[in-house]
PDB file of N, CA and C in Angstrom:
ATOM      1  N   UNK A   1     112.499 125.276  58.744  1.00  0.00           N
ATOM      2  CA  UNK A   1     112.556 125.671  60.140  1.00  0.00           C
ATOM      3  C   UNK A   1     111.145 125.977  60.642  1.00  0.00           C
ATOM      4  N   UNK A   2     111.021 125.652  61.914  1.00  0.00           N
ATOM      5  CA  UNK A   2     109.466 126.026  62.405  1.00  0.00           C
ATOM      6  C   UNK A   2     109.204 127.480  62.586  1.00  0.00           C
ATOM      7  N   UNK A   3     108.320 127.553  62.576  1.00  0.00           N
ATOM      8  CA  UNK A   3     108.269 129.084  62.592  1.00  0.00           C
ATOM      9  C   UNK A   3     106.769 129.599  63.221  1.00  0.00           C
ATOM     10  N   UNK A   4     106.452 130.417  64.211  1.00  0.00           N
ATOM     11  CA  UNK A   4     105.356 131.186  65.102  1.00  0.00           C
ATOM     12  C   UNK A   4     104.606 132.005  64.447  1.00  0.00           C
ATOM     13  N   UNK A   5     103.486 131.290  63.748  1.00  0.00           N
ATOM     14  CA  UNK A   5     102.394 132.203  62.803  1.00  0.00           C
ATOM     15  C   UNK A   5     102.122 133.350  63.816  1.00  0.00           C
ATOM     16  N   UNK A   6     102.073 133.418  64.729  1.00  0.00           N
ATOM     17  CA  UNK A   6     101.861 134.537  65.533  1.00  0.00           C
ATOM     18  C   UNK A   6     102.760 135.934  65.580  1.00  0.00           C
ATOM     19  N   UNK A   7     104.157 135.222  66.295  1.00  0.00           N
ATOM     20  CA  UNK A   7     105.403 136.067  66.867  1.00  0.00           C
ATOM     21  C   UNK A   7     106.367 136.661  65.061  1.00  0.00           C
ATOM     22  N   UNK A   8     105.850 135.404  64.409  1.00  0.00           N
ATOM     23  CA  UNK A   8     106.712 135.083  63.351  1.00  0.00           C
ATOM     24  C   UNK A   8     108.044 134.898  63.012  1.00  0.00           C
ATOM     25  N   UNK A   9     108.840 134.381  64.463  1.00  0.00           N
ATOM     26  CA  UNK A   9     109.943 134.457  64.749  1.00  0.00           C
ATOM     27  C   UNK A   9     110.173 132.583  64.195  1.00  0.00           C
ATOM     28  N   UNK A  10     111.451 132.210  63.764  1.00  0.00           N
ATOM     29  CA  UNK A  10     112.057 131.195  63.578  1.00  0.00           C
ATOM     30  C   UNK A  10     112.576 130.403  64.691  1.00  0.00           C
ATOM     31  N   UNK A  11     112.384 129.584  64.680  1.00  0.00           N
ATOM     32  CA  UNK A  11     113.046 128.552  65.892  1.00  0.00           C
ATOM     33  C   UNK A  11     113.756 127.193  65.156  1.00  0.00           C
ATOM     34  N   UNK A  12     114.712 126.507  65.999  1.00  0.00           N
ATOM     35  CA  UNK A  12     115.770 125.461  65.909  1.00  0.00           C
ATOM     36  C   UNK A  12     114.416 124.083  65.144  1.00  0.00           C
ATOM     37  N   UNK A  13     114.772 123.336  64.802  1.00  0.00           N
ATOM     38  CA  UNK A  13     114.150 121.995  64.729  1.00  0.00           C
ATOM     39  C   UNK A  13     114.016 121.525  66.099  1.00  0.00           C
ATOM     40  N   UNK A  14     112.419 120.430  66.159  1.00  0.00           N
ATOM     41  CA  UNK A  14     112.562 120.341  67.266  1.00  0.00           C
ATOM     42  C   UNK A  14     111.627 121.300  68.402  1.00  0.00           C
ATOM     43  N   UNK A  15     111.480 122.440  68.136  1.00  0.00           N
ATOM     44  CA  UNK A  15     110.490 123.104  69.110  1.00  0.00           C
ATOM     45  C   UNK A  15     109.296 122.922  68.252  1.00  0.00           C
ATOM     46  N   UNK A  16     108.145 122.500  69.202  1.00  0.00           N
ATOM     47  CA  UNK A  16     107.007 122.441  68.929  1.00  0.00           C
ATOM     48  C   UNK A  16     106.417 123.675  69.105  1.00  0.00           C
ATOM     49  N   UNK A  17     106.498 124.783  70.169  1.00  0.00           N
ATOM     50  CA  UNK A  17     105.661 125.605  70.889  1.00  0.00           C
ATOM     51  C   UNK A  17     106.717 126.627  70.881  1.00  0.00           C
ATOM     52  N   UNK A  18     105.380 128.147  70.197  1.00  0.00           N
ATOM     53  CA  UNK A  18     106.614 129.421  70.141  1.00  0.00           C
ATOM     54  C   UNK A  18     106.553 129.502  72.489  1.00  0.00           C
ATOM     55  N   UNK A  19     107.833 129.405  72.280  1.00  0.00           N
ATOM     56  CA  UNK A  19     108.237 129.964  73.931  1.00  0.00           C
ATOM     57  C   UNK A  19     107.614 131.229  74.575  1.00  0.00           C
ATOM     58  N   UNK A  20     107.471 132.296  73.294  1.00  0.00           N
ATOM     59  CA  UNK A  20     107.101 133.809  74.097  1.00  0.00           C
ATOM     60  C   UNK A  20     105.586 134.052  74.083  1.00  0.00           C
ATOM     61  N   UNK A  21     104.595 132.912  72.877  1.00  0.00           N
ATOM     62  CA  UNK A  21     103.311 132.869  72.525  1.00  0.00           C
ATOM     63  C   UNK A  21     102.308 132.013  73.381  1.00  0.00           C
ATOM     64  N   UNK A  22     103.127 131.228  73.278  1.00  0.00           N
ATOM     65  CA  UNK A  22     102.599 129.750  73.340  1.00  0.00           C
ATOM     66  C   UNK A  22     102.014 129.256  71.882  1.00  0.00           C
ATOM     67  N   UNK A  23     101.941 129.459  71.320  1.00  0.00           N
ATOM     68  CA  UNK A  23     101.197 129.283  69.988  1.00  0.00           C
ATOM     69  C   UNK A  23     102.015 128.470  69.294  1.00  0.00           C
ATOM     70  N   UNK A  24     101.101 127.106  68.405  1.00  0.00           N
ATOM     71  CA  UNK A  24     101.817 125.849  68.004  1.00  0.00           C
ATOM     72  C   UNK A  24     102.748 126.078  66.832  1.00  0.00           C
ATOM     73  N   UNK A  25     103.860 125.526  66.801  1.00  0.00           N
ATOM     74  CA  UNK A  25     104.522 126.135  65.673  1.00  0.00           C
ATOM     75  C   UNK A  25     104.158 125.543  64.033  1.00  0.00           C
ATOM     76  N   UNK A  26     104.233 126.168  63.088  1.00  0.00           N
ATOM     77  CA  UNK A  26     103.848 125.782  61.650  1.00  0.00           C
ATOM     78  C   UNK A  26     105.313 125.536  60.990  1.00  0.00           C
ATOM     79  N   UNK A  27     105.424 124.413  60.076  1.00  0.00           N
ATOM     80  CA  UNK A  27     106.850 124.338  59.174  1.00  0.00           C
ATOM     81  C   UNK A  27     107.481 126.026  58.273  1.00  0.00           C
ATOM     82  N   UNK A  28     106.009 126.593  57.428  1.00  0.00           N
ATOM     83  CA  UNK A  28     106.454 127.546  57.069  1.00  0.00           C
ATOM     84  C   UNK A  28     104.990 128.729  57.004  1.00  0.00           C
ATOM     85  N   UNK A  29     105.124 129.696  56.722  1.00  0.00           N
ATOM     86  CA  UNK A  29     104.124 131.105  56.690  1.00  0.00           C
ATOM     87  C   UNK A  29     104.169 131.334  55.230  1.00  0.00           C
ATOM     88  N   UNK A  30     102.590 131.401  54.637  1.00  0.00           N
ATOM     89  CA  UNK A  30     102.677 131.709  53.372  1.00  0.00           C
ATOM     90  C   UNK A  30     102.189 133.467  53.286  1.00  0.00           C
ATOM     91  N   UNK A  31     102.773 133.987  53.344  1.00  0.00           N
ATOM     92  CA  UNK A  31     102.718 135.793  53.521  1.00  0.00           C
ATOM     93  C   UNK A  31     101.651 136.163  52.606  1.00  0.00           C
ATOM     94  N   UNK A  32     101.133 135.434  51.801  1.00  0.00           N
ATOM     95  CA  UNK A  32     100.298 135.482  50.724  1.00  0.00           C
ATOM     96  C   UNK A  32      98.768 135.525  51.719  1.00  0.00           C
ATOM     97  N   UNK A  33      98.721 134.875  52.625  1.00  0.00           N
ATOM     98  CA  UNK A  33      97.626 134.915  53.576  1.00  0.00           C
ATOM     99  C   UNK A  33      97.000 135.913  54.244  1.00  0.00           C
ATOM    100  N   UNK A  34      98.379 136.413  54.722  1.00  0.00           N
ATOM    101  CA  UNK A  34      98.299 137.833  55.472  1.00  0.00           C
ATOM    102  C   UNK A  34      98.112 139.148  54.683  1.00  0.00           C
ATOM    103  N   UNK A  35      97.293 140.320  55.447  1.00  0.00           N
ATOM    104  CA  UNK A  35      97.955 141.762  55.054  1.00  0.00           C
ATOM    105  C   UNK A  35      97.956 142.353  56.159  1.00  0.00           C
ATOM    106  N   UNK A  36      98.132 143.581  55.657  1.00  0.00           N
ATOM    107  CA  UNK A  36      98.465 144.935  56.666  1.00  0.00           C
ATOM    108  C   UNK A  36      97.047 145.894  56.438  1.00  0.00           C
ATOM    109  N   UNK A  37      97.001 145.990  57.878  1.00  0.00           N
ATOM    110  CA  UNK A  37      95.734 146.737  58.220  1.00  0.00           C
ATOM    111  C   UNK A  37      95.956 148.209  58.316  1.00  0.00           C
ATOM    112  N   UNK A  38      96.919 148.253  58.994  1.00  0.00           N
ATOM    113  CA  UNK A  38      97.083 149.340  59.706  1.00  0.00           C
ATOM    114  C   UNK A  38      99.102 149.647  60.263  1.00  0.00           C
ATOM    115  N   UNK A  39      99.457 150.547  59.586  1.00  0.00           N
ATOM    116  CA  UNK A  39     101.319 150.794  60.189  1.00  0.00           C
ATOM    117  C   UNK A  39     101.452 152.406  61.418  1.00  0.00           C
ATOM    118  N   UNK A  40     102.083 151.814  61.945  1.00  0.00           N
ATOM    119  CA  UNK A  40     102.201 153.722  62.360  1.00  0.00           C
ATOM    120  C   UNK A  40     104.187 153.203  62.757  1.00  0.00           C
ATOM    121  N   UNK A  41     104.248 154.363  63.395  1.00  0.00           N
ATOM    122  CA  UNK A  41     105.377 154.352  64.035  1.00  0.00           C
ATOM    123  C   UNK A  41     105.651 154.327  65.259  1.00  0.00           C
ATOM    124  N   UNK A  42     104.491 154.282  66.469  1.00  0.00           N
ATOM    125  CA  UNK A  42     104.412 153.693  67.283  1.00  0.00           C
ATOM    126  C   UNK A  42     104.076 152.050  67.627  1.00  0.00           C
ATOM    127  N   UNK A  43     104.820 151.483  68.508  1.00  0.00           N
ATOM    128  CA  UNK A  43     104.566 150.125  68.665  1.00  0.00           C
ATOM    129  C   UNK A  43     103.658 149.893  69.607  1.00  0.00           C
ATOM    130  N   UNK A  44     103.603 150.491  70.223  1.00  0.00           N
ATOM    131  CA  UNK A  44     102.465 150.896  71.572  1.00  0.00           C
ATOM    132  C   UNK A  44     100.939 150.845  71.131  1.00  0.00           C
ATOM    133  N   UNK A  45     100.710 152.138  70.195  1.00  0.00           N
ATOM    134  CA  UNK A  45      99.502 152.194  69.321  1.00  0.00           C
ATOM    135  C   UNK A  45      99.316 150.804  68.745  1.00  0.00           C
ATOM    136  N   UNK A  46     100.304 150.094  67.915  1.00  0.00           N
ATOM    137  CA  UNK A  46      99.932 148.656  67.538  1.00  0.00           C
ATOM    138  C   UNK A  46      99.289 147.486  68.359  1.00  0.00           C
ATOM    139  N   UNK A  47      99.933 147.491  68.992  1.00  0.00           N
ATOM    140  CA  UNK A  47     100.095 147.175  70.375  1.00  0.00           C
ATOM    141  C   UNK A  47      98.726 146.985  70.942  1.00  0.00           C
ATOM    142  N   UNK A  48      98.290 148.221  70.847  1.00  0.00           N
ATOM    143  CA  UNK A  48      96.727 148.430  71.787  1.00  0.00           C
ATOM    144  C   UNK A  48      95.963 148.295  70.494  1.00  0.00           C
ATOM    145  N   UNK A  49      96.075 148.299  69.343  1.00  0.00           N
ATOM    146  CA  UNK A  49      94.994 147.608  68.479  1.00  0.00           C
ATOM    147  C   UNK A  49      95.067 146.142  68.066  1.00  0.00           C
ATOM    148  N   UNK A  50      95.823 145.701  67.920  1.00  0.00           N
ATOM    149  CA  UNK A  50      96.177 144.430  68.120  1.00  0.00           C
ATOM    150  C   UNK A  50      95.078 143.836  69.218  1.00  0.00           C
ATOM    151  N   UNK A  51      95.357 143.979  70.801  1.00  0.00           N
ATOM    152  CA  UNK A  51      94.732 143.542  71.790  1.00  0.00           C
ATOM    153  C   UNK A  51      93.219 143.743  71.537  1.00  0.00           C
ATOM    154  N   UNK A  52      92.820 145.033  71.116  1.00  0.00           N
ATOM    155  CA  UNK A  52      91.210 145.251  70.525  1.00  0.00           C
ATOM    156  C   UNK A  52      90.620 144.533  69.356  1.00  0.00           C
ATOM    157  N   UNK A  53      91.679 143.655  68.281  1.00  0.00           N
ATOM    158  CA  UNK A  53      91.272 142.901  67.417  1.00  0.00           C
ATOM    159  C   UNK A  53      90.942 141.544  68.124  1.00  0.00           C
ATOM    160  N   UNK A  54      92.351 141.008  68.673  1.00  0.00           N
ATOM    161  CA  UNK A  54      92.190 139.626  69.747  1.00  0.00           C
ATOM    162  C   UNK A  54      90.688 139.767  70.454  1.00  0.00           C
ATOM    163  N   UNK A  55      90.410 140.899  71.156  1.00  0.00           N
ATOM    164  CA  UNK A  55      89.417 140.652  72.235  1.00  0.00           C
ATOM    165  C   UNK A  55      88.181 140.531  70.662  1.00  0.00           C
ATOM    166  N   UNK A  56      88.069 141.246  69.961  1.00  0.00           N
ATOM    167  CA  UNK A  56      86.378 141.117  68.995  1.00  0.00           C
ATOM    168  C   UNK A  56      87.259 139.515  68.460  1.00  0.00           C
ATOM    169  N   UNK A  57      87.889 138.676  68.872  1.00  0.00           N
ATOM    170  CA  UNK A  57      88.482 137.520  67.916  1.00  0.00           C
ATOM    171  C   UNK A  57      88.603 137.979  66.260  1.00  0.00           C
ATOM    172  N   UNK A  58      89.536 138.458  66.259  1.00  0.00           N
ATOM    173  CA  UNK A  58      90.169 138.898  64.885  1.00  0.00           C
ATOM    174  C   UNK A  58      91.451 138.191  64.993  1.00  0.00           C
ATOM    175  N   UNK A  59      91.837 137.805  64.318  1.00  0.00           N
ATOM    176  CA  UNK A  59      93.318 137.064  64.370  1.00  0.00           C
ATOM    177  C   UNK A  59      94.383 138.174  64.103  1.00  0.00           C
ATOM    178  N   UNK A  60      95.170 138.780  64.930  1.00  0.00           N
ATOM    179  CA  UNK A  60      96.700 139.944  64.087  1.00  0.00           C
ATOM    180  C   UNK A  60      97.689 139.231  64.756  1.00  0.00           C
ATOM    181  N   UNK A  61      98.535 140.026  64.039  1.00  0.00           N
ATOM    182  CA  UNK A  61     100.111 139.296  64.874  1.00  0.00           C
ATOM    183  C   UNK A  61     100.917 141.029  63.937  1.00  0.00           C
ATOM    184  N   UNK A  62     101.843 141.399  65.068  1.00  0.00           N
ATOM    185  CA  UNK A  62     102.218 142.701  64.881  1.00  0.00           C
ATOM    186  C   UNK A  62     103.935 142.432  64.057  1.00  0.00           C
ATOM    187  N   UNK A  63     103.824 143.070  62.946  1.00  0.00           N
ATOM    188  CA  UNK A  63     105.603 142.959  62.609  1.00  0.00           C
ATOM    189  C   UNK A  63     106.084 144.234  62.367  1.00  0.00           C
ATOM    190  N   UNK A  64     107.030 143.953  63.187  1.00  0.00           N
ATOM    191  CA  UNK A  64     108.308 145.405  63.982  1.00  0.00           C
ATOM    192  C   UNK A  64     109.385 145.529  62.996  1.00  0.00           C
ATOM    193  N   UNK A  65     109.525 146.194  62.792  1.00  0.00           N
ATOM    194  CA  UNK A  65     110.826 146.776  62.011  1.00  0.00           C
ATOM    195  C   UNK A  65     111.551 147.825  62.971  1.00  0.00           C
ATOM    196  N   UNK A  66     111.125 147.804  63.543  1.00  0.00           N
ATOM    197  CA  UNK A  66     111.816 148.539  65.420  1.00  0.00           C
ATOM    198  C   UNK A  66     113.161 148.167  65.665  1.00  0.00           C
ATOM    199  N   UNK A  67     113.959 148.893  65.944  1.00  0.00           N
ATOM    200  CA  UNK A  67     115.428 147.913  66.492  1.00  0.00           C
ATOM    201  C   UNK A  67     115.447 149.205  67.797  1.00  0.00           C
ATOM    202  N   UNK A  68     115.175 148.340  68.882  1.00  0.00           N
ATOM    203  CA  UNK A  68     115.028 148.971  70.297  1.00  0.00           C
ATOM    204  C   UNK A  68     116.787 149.700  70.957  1.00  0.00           C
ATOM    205  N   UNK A  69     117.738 148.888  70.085  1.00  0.00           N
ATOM    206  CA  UNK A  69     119.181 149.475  70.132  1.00  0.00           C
ATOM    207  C   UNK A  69     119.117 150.933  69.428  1.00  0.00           C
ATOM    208  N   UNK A  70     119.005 150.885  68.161  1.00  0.00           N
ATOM    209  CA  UNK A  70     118.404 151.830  67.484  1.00  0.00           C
ATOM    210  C   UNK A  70     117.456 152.737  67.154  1.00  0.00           C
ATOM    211  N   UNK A  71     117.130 153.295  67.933  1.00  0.00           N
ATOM    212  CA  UNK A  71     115.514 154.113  67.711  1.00  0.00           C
ATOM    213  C   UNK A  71     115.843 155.076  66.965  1.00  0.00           C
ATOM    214  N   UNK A  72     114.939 154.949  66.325  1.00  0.00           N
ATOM    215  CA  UNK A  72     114.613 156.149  64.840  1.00  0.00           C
ATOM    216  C   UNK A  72     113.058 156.197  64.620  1.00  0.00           C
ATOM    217  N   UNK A  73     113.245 156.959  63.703  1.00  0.00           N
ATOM    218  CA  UNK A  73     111.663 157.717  63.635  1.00  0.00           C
ATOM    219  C   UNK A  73     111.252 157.513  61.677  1.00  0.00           C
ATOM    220  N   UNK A  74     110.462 157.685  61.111  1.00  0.00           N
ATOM    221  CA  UNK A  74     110.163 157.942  59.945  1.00  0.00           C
ATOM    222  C   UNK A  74     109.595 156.311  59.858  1.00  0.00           C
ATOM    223  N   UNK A  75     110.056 156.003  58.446  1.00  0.00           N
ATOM    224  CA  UNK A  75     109.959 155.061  57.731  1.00  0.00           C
ATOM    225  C   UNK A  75     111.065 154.051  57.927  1.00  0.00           C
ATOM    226  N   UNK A  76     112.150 154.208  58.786  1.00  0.00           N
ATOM    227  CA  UNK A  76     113.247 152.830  59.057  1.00  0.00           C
ATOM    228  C   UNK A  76     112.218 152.415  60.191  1.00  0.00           C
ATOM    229  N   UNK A  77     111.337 153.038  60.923  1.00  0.00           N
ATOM    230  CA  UNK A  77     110.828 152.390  62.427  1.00  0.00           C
ATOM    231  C   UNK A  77     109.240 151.813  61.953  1.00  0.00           C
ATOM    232  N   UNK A  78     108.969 151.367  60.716  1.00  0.00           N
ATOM    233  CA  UNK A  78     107.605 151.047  60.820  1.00  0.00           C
ATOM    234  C   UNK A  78     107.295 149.945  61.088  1.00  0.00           C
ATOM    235  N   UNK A  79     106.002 149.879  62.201  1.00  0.00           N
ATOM    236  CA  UNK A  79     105.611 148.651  62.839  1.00  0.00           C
ATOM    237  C   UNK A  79     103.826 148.217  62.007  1.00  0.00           C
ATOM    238  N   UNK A  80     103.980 147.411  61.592  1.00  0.00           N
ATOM    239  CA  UNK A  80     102.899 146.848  60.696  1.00  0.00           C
ATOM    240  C   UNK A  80     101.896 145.856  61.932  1.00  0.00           C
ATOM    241  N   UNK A  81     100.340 146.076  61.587  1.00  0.00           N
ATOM    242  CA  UNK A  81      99.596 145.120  62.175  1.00  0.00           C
ATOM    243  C   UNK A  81      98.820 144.198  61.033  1.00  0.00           C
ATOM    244  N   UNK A  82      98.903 143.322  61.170  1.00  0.00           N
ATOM    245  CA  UNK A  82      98.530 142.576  59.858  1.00  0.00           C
ATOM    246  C   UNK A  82      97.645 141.223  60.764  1.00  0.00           C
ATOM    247  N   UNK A  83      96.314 140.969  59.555  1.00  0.00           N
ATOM    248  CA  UNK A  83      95.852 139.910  59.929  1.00  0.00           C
ATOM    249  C   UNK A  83      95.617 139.070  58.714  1.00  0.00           C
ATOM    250  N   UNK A  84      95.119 137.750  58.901  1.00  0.00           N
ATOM    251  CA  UNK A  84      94.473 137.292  57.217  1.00  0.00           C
ATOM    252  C   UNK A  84      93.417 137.607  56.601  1.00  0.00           C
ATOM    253  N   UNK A  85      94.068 137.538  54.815  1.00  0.00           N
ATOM    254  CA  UNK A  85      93.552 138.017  54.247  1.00  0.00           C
ATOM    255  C   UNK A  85      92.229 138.163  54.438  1.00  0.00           C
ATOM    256  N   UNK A  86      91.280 136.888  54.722  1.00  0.00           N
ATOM    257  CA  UNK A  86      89.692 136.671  54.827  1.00  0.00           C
ATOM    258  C   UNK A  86      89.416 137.857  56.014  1.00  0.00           C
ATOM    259  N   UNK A  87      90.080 138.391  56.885  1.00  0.00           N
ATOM    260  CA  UNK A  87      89.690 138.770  58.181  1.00  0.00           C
ATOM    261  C   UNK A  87      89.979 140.587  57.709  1.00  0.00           C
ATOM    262  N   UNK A  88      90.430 140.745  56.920  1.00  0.00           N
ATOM    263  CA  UNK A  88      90.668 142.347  56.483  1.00  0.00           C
ATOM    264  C   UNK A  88      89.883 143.323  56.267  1.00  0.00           C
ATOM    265  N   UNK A  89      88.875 142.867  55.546  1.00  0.00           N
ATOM    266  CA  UNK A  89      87.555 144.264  55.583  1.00  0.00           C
ATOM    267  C   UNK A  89      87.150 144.257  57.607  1.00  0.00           C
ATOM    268  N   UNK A  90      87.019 143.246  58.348  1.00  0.00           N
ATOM    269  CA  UNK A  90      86.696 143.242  59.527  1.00  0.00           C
ATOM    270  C   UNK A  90      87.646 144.098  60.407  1.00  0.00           C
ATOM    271  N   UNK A  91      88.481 143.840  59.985  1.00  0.00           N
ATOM    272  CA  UNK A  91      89.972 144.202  60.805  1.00  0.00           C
ATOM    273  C   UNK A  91      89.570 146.300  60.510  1.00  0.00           C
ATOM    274  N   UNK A  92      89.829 146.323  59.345  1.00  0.00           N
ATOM    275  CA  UNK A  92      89.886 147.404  58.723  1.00  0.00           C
ATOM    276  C   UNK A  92      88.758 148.855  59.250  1.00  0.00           C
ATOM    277  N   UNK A  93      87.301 148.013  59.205  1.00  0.00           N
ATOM    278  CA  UNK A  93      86.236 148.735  59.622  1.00  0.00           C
ATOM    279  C   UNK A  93      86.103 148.867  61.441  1.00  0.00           C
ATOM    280  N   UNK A  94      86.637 147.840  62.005  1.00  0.00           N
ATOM    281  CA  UNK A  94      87.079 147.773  63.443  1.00  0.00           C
ATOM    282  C   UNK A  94      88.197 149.006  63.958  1.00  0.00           C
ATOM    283  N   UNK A  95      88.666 149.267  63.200  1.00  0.00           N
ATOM    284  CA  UNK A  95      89.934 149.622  63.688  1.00  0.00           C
ATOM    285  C   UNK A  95      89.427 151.236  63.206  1.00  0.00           C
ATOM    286  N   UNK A  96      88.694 151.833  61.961  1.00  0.00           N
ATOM    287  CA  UNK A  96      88.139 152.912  62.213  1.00  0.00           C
ATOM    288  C   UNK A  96      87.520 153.334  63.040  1.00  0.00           C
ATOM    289  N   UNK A  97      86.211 152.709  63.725  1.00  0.00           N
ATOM    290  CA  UNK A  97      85.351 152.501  64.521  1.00  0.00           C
ATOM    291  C   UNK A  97      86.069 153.022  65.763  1.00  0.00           C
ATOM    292  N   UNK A  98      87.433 152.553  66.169  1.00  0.00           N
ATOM    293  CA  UNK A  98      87.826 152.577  67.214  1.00  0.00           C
ATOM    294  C   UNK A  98      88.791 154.024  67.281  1.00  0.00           C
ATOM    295  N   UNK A  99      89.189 154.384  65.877  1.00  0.00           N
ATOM    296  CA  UNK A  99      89.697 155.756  65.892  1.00  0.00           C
ATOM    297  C   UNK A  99      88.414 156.800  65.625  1.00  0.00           C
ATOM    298  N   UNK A 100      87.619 156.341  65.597  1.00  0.00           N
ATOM    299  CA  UNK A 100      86.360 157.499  65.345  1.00  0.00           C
ATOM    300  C   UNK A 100      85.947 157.840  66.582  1.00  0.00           C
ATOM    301  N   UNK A 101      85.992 156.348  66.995  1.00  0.00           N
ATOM    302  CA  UNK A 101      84.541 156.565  68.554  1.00  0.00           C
ATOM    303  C   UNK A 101      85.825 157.619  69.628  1.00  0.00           C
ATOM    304  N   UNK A 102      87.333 157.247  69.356  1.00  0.00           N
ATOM    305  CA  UNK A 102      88.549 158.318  70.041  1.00  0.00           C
ATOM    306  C   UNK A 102      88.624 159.897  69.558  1.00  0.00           C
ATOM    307  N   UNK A 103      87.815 159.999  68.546  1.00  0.00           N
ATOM    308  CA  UNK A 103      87.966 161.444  68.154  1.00  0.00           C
ATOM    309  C   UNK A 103      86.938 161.909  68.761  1.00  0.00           C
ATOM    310  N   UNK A 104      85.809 161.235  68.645  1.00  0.00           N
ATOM    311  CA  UNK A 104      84.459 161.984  69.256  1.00  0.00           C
ATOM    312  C   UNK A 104      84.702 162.077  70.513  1.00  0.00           C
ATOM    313  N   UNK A 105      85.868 161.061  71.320  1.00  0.00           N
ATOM    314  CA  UNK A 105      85.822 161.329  73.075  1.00  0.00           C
ATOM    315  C   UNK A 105      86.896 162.671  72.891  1.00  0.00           C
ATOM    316  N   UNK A 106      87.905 162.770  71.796  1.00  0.00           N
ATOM    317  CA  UNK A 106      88.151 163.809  72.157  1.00  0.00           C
ATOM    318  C   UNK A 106      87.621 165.615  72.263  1.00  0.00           C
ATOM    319  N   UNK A 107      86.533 165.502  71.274  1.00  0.00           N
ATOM    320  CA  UNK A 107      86.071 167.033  71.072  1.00  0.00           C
ATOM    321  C   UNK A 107      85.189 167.191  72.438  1.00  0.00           C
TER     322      UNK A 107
END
């Protein structure tokens, strides 16, 4: 099945293009590529680091374990930001940078 290296959602045979991305679809995702940078339990927070990786061109794509019917809190709601492997020390030191330079605006 094709599948949205991005969204990472599955689609029918037949779609070329994820619908919600635009992004070209791949036959399959080798998870072996990817890691996880960064989880919280907000999707929002992901969300807005995600967009701060895209803009320095970092490649992420966010995976939700969220069920928006269901909201819960802890460890059933964790939302993962993950990029590839090659891109992880970048991802990693970016994403401090950006919680540091937020602590210093806060004191």
């Amino acid at each position: 099945m094709p599948v949205c290296p991005n969204c990472r959602y599955e689609y029918v045979e037949g779609i070329k293009v994820c619908p919600d991305c635009g992004t070209p679809l791949v036959d399959e995702l080798n998870e072996d590529e990817w890691v996880v940078v960064y989880t919280s339990d907000k999707l929002y927070e992901i969300q807005m680091l995600k967009a701060e990786l895209d803009g320095a061109d970092i490649k992420a794509t966010v995976l939700s374990q969220k069920d928006s019917n269901f909201p819960v809190t802890g460890d059933l709601a964790v939302v993962k930001l993950m990029v590839p492997k090659e891109d992880a020390e970048s991802a990693v030191n970016f994403i401090n940078e950006i919680k540091n330079s937020k602590k210093n605006e806060e004191e």
